[in-house]
Protein backbone atom coordinates (compact mmCIF):
# COMPACT_ATOMS: atom_id res chain seq x y z
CA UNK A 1 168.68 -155.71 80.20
CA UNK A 2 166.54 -152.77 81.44
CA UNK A 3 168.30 -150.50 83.93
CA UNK A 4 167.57 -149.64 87.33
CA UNK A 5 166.29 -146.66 86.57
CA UNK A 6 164.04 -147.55 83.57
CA UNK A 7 162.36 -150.07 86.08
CA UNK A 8 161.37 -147.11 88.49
CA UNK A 9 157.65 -146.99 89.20
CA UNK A 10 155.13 -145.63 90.56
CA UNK A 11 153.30 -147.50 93.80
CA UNK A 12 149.21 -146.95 92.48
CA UNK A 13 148.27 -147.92 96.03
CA UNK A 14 150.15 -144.57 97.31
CA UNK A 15 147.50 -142.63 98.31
CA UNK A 16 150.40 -139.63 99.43
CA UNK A 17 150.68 -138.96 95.72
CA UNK A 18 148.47 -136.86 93.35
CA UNK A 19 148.25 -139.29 89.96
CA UNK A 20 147.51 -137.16 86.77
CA UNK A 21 146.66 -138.99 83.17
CA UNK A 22 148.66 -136.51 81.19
CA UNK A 23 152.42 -136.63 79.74
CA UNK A 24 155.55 -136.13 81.70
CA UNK A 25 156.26 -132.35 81.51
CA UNK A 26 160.03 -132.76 82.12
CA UNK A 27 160.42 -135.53 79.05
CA UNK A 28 157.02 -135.32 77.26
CA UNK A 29 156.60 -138.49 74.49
CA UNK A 30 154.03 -138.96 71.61
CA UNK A 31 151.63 -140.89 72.48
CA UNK A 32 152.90 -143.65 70.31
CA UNK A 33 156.45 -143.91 71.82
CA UNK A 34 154.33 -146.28 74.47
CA UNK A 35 153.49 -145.63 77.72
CA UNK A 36 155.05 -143.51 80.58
CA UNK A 37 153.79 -145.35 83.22
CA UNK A 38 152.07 -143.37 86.01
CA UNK A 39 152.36 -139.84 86.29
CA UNK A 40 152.60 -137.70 89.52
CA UNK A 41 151.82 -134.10 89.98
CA UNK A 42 154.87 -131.71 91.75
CA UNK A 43 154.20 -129.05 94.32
CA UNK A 44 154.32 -126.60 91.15
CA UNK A 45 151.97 -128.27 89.48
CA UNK A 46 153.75 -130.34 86.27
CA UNK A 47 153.31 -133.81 85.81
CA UNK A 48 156.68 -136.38 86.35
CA UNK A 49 157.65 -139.44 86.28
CA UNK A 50 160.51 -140.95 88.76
CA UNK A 51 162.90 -141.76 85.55
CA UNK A 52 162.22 -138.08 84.42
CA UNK A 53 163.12 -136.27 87.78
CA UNK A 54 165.48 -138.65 88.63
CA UNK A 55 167.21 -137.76 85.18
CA UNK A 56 166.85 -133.57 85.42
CA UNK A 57 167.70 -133.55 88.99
CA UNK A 58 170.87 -135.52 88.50
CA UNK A 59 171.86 -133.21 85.89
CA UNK A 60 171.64 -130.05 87.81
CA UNK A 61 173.84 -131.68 90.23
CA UNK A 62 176.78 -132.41 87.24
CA UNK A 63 176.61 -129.08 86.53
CA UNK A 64 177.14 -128.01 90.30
CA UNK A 65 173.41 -126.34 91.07
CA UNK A 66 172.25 -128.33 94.35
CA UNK A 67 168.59 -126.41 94.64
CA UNK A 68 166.27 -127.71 91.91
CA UNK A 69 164.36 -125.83 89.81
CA UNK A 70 161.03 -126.82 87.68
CA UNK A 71 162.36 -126.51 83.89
CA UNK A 72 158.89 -127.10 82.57
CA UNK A 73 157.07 -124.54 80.15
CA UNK A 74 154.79 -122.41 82.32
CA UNK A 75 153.15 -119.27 80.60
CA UNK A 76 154.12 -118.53 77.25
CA UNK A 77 157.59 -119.55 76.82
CA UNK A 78 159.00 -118.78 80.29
CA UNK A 79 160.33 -121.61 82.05
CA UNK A 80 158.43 -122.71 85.53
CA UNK A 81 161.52 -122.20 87.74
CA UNK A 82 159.64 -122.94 90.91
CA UNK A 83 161.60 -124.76 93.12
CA UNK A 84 161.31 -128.15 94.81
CA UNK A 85 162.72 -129.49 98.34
CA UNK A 86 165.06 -132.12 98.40
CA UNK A 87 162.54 -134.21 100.45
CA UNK A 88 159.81 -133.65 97.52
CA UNK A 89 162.32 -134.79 94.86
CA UNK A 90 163.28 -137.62 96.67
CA UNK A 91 160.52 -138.95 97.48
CA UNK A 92 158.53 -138.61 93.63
CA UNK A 93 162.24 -140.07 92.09
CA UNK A 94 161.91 -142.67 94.28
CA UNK A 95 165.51 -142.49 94.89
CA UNK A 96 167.63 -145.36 95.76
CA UNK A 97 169.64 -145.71 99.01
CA UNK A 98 172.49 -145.44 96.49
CA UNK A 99 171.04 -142.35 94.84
CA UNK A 100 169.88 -140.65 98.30
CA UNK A 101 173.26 -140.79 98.98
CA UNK A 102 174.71 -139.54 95.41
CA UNK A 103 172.45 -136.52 96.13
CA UNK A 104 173.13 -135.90 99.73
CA UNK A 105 176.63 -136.06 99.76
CA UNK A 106 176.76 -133.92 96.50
CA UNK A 107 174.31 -131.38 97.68
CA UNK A 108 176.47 -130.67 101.23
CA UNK A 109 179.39 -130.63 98.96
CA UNK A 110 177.92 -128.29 96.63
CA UNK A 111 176.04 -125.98 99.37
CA UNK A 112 179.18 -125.71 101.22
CA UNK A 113 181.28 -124.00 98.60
CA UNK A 114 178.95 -121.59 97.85
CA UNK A 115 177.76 -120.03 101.43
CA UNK A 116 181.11 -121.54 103.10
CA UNK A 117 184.65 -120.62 101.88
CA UNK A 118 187.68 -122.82 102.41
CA UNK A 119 191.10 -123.33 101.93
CA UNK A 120 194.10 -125.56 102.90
CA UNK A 121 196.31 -123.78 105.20
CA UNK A 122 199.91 -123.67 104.31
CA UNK A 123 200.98 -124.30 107.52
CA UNK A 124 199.15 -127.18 108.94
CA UNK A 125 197.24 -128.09 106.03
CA UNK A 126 194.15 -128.09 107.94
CA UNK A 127 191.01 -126.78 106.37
CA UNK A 128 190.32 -123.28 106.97
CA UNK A 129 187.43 -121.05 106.69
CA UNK A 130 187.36 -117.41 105.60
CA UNK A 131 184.91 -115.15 107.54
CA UNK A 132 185.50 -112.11 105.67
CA UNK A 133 185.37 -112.49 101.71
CA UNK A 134 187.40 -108.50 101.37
CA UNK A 135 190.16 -109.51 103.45
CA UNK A 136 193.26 -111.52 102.29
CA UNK A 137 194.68 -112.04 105.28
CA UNK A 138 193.58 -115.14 107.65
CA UNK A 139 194.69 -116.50 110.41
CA UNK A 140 194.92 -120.20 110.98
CA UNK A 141 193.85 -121.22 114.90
CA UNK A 142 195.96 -124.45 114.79
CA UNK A 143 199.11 -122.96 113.88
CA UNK A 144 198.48 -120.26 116.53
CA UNK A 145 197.89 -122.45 119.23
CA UNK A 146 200.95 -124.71 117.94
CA UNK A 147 203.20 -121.62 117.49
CA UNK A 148 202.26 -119.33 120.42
CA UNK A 149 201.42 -116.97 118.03
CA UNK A 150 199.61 -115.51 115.90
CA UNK A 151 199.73 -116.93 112.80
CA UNK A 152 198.05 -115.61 109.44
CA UNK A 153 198.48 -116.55 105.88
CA UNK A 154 197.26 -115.05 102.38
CA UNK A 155 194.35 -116.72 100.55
CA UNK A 156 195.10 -115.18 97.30
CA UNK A 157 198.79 -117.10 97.16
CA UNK A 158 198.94 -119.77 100.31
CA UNK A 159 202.08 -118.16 101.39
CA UNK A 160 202.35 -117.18 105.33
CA UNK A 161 201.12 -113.50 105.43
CA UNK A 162 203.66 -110.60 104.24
CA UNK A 163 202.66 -106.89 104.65
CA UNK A 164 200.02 -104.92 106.34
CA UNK A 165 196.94 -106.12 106.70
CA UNK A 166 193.66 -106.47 106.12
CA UNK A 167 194.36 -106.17 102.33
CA UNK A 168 192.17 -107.24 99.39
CA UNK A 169 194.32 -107.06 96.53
CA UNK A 170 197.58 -108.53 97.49
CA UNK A 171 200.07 -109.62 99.99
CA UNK A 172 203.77 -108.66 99.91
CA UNK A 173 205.07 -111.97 98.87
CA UNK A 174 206.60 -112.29 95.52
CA UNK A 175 203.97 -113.51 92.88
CA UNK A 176 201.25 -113.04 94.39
CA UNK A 177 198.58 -112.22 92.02
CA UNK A 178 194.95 -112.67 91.56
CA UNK A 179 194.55 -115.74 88.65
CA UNK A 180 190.74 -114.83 88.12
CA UNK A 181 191.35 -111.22 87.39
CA UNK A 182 194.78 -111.95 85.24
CA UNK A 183 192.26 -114.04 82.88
CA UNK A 184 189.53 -111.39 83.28
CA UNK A 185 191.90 -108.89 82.05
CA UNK A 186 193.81 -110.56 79.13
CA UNK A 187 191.49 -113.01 78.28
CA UNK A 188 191.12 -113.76 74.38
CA UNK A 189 187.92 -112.00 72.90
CA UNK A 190 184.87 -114.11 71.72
CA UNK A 191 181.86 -112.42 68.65
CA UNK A 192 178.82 -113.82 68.93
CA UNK A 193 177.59 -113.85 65.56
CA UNK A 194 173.81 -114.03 66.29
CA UNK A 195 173.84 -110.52 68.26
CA UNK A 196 173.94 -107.59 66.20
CA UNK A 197 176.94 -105.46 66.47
CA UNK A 198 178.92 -108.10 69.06
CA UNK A 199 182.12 -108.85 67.47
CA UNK A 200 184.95 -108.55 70.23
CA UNK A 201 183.60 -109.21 73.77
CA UNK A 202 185.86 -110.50 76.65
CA UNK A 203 185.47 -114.71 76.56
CA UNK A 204 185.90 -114.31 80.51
CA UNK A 205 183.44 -112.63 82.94
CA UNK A 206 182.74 -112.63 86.33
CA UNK A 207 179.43 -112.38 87.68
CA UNK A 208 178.70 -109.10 88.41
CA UNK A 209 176.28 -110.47 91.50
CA UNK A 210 178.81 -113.04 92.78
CA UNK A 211 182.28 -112.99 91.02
CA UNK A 212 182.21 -116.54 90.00
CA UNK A 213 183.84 -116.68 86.94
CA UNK A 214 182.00 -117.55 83.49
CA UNK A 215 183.78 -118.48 80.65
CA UNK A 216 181.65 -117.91 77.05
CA UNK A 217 181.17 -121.57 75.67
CA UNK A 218 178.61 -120.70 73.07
CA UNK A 219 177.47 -118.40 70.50
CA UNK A 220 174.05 -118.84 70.34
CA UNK A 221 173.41 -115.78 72.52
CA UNK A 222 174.88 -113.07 74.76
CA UNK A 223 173.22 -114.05 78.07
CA UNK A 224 174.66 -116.64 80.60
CA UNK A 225 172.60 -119.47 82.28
CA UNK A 226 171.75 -118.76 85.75
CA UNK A 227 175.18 -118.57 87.63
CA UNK A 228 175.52 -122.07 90.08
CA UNK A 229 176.61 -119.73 93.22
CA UNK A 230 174.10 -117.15 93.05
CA UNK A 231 171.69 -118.10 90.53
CA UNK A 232 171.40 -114.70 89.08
CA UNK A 233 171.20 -114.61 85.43
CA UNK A 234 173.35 -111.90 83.64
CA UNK A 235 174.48 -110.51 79.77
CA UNK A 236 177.58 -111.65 79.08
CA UNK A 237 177.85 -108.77 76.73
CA UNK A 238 177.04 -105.38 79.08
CA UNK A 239 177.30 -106.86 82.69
CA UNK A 240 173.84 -106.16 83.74
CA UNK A 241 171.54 -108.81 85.05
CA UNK A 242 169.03 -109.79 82.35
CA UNK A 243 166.12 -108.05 83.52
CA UNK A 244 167.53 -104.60 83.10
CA UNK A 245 169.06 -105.49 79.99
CA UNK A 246 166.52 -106.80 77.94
CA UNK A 247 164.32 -103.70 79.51
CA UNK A 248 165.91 -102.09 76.49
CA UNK A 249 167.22 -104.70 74.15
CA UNK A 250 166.47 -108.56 73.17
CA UNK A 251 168.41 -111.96 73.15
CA UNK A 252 169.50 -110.93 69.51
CA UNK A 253 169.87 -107.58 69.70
CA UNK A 254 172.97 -105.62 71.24
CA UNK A 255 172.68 -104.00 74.73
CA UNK A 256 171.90 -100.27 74.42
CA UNK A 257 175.16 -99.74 76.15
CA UNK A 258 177.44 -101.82 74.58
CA UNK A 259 180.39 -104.15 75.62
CA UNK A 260 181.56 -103.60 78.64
CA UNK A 261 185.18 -103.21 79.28
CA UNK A 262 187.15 -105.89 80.76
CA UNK A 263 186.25 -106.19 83.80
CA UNK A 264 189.52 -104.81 86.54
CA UNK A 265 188.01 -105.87 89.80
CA UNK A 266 186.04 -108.93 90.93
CA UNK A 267 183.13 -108.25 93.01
CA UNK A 268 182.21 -109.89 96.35
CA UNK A 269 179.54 -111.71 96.83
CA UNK A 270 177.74 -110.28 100.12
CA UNK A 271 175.51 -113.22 100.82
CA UNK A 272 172.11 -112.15 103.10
């Protein structure tokens, strides 16, 4: 039985779309493998077809990225990267009601953790959102108002707040550590066999741009996918973002600098 999404089509009567007569840049087929159907033209310029975009921009979403991105060749071998609205995509996927709202709940869920940070609080268990990303200490409103007082608790351990404050590192309750920078610092070490002179680099990073953490799940190369939070790109291997790195190295080729240490601090991300 065909699927729902192999019967997506086209309307040749819609006179909103620009129809090309060339293959689908995002899943290109011989020209014996049948035919595609009709063709559409993005705002970048590549050709699509609903089942194609449908397909990429569902995967972008499993792997938590809620803005997407062209991944068709442009010049040479660089990748398009030029980035489509939401209302563009969903409109040349012909989404489903179902879909729009598979990609409109997942895309407030997604945008919200990365400009928005929040956390349970330990008192009230009501949601809670941080305003300043360098400071530990935050105080809950509800409990305040409930307690006649203020009332502040650490985001590092969930704990009510012990200590002076603000603090970045730590609060004075027992065991309260940073997780992220206990694996940053005794992570395992990973080679990567297909860049000269890498043999023992940290498995664990965290983006130098960002601080998300990236864990090394391959060892094709040295350099990291774009990051999901901040969509920076970085080497895995000296820290710097890929631009300045391969300014004096290559893919396959180890950074002029070297490994970097294991990384001791996480930085903040200072969103503009």
């Amino acid at each position: 039985m065909t699927s729902q999404l192999e019967e997506k089509r086209y309307d040749p009567k819609d006179t909103g779309l620009k129809f090309v007569n060339r293959p689908d840049d995002l899943d290109p087929l011989p020209p014996d493998e049948g035919d595609q159907g009709l063709r559409a033209e993005m705002s970048c310029g590549h050709a699509v077809t609903p089942e194609s975009l449908t397909g990429w921009c569902r995967s972008l979403l499993d792997q938590g990225q809620y803005k997407f991105k062209c991944p068709a060749l442009g010049e040479g071998t660089l990748r398009c990267d030029a980035e489509w609205s939401y209302q563009e995509v969903r409109r040349l996927a012909v989404l489903t009601p179902e879909e729009m709202q598979y990609f409109e709940e997942n895309i407030a869920r997604l945008a919200a953790t990365v400009y928005c940070e929040f956390k349970t609080c330990p008192g009230c268990k009501t949601y809670v959102e941080r305003q300043d990303p360098s400071n530990l200490n935050v105080q809950c409103t509800v409990c305040t108002a409930d307690k006649k007082h203020f009332y502040h608790f650490c985001w590092q351990c969930l704990k009510e707040w012990k200590g002076a404050a603000p603090r970045s590192d730590r609060c004075d309750n027992d065991g309260c550590v940073n997780h992220d920078l206990e694996l940053l610092k005794n992570c395992r070490t990973t080679d990567l066999p297909q860049v000269q002179g890498v043999d023992a680099c940290p498995s664990i990073r965290a983006c130098p741009t960002c601080g998300q953490r990236v864990r090394s799940t391959t060892k094709r190369a040295a350099r990291t996918s774009s990051v999901p939070r901040c969509q920076v790109e970085f080497c895995f291997v000296c820290l710097k973002l890929t631009p300045e790195c391969l300014s004096t190295s290559s893919y396959f080729i180890a950074c002029t600098d070297g490994v970097a240490p294991r990384q001791t601090s996480i930085p903040v991300w200072r969103r503009n």
